[in-house]
N, C-alpha and C. Protein backbone atom coordinates (compact mmCIF):
# COMPACT_ATOMS: atom_id res chain seq x y z
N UNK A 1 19.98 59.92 -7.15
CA UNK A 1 18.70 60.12 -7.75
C UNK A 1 18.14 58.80 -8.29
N UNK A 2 18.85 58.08 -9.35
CA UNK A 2 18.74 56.60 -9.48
C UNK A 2 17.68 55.86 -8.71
N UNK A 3 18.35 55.79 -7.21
CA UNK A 3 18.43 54.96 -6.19
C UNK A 3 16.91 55.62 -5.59
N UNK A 4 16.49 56.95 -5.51
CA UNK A 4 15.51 56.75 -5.28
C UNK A 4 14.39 56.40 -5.92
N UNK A 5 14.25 56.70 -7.32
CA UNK A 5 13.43 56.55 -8.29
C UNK A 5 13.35 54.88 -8.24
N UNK A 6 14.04 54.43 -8.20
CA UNK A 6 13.86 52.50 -7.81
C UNK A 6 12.69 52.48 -6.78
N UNK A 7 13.62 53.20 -5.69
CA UNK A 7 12.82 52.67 -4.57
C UNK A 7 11.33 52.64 -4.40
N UNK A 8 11.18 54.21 -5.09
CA UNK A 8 9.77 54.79 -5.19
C UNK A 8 8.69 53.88 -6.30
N UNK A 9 9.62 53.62 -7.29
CA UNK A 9 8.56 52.35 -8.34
C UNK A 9 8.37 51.05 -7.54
N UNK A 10 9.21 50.65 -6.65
CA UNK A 10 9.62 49.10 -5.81
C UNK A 10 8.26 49.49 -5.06
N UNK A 11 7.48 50.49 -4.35
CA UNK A 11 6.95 51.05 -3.60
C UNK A 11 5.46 50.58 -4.06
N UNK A 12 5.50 52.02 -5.38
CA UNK A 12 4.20 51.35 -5.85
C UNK A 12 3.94 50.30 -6.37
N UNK A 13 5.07 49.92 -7.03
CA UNK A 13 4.58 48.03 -7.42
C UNK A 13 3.84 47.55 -6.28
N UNK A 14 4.59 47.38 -5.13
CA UNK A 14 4.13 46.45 -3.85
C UNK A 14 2.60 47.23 -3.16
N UNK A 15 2.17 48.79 -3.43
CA UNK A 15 1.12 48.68 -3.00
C UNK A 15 0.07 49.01 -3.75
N UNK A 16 0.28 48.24 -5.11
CA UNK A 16 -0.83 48.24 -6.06
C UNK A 16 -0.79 46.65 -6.59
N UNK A 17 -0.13 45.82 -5.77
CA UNK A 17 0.02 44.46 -5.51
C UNK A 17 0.42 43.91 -6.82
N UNK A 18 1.20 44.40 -7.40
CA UNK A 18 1.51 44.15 -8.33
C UNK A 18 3.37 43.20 -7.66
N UNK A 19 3.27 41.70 -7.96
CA UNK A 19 3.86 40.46 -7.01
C UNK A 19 4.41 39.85 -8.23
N UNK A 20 5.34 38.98 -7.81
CA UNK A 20 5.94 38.06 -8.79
C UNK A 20 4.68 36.83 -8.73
N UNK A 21 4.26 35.70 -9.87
CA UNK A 21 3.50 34.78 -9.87
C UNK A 21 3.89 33.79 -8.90
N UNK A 22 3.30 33.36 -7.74
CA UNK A 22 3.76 32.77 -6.73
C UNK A 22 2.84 31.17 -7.32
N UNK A 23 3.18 29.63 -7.64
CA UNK A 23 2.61 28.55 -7.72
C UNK A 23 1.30 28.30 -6.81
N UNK A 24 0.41 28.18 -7.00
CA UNK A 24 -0.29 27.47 -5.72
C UNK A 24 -0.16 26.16 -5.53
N UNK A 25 -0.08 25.56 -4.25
CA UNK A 25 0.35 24.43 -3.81
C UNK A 25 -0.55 23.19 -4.43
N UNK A 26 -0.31 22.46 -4.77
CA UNK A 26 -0.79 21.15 -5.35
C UNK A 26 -1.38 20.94 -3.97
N UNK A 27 -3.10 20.48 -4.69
CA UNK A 27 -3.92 19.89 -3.71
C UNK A 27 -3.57 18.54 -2.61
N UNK A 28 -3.74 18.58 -1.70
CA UNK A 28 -3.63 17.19 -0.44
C UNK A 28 -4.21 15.92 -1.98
N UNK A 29 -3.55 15.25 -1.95
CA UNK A 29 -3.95 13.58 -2.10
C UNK A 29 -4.92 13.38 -1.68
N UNK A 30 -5.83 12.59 -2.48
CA UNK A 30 -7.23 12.61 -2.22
C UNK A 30 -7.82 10.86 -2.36
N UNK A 31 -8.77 10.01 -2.20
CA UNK A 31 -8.93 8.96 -2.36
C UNK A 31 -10.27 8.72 -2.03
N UNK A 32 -11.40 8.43 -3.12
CA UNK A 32 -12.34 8.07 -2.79
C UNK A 32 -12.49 6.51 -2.84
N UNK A 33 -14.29 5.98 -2.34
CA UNK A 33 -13.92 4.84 -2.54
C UNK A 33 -15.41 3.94 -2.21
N UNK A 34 -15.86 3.08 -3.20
CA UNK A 34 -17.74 3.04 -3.00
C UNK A 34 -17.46 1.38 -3.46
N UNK A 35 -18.23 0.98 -2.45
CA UNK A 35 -18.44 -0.75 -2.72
C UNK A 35 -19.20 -1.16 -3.32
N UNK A 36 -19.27 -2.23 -4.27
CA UNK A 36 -20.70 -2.24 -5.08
C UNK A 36 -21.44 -3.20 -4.29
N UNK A 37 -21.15 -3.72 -3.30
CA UNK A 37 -22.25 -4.10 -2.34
C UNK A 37 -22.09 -4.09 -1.01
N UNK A 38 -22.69 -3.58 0.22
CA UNK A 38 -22.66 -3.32 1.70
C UNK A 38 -22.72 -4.93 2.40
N UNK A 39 -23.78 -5.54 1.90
CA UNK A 39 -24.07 -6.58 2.57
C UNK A 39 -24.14 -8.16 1.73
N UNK A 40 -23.00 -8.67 1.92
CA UNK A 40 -22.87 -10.44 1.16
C UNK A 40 -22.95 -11.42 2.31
N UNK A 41 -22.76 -12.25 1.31
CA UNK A 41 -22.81 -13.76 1.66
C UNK A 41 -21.14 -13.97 2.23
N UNK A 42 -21.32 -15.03 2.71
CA UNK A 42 -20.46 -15.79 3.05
C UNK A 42 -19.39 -16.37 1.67
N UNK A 43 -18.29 -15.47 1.09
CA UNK A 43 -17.65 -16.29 -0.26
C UNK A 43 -17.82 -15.01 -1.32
N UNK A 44 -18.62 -14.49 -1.37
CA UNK A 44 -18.98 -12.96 -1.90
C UNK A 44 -17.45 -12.48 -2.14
N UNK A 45 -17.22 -12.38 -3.54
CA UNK A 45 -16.84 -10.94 -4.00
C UNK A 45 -17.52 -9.63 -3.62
N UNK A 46 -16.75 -8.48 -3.36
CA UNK A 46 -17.12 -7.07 -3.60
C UNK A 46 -15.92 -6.52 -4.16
N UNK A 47 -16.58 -5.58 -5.51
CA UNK A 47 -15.90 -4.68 -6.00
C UNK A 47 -15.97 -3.61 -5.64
N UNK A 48 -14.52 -2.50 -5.38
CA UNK A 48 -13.81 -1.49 -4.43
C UNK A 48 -13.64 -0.65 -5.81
N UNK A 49 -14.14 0.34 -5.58
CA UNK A 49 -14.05 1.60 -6.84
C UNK A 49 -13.99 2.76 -6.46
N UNK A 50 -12.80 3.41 -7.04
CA UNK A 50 -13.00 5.44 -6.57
C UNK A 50 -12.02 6.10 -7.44
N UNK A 51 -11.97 7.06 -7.44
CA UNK A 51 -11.27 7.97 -7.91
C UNK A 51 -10.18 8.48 -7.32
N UNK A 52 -8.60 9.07 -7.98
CA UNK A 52 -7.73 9.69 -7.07
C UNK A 52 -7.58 11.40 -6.73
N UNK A 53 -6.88 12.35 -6.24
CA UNK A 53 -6.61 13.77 -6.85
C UNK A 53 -5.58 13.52 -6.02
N UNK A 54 -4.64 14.08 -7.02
CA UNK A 54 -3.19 14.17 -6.55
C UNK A 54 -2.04 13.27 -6.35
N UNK A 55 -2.43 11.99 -7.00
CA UNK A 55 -1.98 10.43 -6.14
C UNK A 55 -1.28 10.54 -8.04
N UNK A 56 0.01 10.28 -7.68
CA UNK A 56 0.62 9.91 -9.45
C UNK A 56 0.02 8.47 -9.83
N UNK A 57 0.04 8.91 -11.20
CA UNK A 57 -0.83 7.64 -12.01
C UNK A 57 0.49 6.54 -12.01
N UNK A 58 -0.16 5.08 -11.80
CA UNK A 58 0.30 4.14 -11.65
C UNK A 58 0.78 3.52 -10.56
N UNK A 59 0.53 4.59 -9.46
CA UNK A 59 1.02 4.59 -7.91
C UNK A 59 0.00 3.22 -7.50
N UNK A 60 0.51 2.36 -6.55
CA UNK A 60 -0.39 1.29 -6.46
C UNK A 60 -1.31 1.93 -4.90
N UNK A 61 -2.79 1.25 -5.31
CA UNK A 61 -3.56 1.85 -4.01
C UNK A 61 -3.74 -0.11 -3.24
N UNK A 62 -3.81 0.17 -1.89
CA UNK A 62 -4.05 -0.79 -1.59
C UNK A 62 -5.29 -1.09 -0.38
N UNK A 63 -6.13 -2.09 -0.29
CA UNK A 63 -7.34 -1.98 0.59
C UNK A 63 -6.69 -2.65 1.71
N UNK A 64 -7.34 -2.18 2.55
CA UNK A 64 -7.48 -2.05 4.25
C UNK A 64 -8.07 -2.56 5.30
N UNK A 65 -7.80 -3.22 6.29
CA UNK A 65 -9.32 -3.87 7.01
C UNK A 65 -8.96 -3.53 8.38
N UNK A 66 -9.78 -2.89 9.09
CA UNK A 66 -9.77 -1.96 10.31
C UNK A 66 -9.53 -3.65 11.33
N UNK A 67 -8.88 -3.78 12.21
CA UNK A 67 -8.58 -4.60 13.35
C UNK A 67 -8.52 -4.43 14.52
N UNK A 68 -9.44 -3.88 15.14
CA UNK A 68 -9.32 -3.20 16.69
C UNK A 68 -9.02 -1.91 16.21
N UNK A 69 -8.07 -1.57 16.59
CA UNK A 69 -7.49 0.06 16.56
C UNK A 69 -6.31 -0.36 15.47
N UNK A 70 -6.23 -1.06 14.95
CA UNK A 70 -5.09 -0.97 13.80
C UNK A 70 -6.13 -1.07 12.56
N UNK A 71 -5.25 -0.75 11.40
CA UNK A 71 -5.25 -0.94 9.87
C UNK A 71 -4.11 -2.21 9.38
N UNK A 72 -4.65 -2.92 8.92
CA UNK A 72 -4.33 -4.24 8.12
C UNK A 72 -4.31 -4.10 6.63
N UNK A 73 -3.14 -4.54 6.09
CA UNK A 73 -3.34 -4.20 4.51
C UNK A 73 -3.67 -5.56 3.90
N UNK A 74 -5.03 -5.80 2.77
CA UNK A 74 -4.89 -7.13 2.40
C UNK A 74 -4.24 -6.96 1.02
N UNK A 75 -4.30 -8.53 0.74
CA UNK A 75 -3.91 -8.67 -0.71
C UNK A 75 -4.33 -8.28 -2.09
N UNK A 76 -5.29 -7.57 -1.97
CA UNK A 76 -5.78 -6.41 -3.16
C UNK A 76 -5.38 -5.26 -3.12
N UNK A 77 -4.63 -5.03 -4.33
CA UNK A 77 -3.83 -3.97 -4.67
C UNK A 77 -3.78 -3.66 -5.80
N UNK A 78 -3.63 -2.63 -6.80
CA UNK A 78 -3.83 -2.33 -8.01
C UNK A 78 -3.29 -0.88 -8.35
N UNK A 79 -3.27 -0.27 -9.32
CA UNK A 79 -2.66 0.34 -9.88
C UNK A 79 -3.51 2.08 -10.23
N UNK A 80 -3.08 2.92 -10.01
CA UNK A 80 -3.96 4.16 -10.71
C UNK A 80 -4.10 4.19 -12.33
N UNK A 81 -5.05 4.48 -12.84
CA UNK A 81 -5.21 4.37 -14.21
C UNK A 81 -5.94 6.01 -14.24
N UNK A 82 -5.80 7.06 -14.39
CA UNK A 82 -6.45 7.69 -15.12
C UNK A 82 -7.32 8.33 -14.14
N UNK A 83 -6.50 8.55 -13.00
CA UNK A 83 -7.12 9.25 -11.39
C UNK A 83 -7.93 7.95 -11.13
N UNK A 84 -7.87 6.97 -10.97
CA UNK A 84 -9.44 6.05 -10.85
C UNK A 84 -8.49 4.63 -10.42
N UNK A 85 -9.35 3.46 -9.48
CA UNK A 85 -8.85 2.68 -9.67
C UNK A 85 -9.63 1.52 -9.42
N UNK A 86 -9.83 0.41 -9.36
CA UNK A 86 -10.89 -1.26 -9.05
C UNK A 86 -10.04 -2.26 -8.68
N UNK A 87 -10.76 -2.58 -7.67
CA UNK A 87 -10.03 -3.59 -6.64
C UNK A 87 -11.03 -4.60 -6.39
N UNK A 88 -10.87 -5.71 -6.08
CA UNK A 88 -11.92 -6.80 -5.48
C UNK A 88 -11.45 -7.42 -4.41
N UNK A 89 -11.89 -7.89 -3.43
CA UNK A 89 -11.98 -8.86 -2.44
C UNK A 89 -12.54 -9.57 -2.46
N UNK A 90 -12.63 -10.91 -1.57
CA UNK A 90 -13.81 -11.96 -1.20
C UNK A 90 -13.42 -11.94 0.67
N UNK A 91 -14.83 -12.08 0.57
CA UNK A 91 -14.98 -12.26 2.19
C UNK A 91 -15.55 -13.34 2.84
N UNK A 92 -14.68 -14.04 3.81
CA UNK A 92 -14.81 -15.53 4.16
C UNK A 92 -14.96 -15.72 5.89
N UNK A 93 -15.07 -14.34 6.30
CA UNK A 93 -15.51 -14.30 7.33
C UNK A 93 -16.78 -13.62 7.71
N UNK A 94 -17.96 -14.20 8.79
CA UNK A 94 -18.80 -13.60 9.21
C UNK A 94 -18.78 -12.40 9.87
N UNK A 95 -19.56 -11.17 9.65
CA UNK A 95 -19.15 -10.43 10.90
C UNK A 95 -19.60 -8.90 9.79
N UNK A 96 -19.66 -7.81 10.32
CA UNK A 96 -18.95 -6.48 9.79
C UNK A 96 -17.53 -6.05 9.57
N UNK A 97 -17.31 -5.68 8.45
CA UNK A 97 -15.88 -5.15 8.41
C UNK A 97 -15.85 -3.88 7.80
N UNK A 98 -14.95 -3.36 8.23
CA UNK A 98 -14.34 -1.71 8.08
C UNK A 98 -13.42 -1.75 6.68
N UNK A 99 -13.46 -1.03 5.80
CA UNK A 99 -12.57 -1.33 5.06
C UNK A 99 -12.52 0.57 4.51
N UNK A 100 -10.62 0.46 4.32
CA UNK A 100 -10.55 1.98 3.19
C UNK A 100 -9.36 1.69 2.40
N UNK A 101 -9.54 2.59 1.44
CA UNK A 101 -8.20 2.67 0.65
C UNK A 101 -6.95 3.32 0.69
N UNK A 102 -5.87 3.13 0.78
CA UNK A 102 -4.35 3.68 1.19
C UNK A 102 -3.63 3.62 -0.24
N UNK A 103 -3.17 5.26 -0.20
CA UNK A 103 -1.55 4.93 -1.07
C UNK A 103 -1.05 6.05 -0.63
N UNK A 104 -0.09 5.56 0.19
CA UNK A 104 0.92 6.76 0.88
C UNK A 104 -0.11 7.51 1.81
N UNK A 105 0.24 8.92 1.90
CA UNK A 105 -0.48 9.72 2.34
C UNK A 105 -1.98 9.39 2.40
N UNK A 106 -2.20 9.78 1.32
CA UNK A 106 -3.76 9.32 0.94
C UNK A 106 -4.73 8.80 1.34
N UNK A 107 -5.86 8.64 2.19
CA UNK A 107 -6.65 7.45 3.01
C UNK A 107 -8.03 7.66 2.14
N UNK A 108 -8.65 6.75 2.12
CA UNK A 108 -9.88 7.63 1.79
C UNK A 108 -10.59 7.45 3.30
N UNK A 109 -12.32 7.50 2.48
CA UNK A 109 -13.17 7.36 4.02
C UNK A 109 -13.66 6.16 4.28
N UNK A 110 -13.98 5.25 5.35
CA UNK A 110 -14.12 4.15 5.28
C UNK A 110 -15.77 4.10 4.78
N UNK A 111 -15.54 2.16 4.57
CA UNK A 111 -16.97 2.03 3.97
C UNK A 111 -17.34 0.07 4.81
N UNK A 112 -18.25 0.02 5.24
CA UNK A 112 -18.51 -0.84 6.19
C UNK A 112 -19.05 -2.01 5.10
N UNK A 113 -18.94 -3.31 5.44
CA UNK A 113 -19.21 -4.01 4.53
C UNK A 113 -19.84 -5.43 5.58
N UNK A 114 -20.86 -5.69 5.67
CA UNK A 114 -22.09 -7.48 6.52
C UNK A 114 -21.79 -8.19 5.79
N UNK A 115 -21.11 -9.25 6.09
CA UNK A 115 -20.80 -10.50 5.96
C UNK A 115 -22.01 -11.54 6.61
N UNK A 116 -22.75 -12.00 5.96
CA UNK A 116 -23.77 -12.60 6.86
C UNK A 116 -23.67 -14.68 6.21
């Protein structure tokens, strides 16, 4: 008798959805990322700014420069502070360049930058 009275509550629990609290999965790693200028000079700084979701604080993000079909990492690199992070470059070559931000997983979207 026991054994059925279980079964029969096990029953309606499950079809009045009544479930153990299941976690929801921590969002994908996220990486934005906005230049404060599209188009410099020749010697030009640009400052690299965005926000993170999901990326642990202090994780270093690092910028990117598209090369044919590869990704190149340069020497600006920096740190998460507070989901957020600022990076600078100088650019000493003429031309358009591709640039995004990487940490781990994470990419953001690229952002094109005239070197004139």
């Amino acid at each position: 008798m026991r054994i059925a009275a279980v079964a029969v509550l096990s029953a309606a629990a499950v079809a009045t959805g009544a479930t153990a609290a299941v976690a929801a999965p921590a969002p994908a790693p996220a990486i934005t990322v906005k230049a404060s200028k599209t188009a410099v000079k020749l010697g030009d700084v640009v400052t690299f700014t965005g926000k993170t979701t999901g990326v642990k604080e202090g994780s270093k993000v690092t910028l990117q420069l598209k090369d044919g079909k590869k990704w190149v990492a340069l020497p600006a690199t920096t740190k998460v502070s507070k989901s957020a992070y600022k990076l600078t470059d100088k650019f000493e070559k003429k031309g358009v360049e591709v640039l995004r931000v990487k940490d781990g997983d994470a990419i953001s979207k690229t952002v094109t930058i005239t070197v004139k």
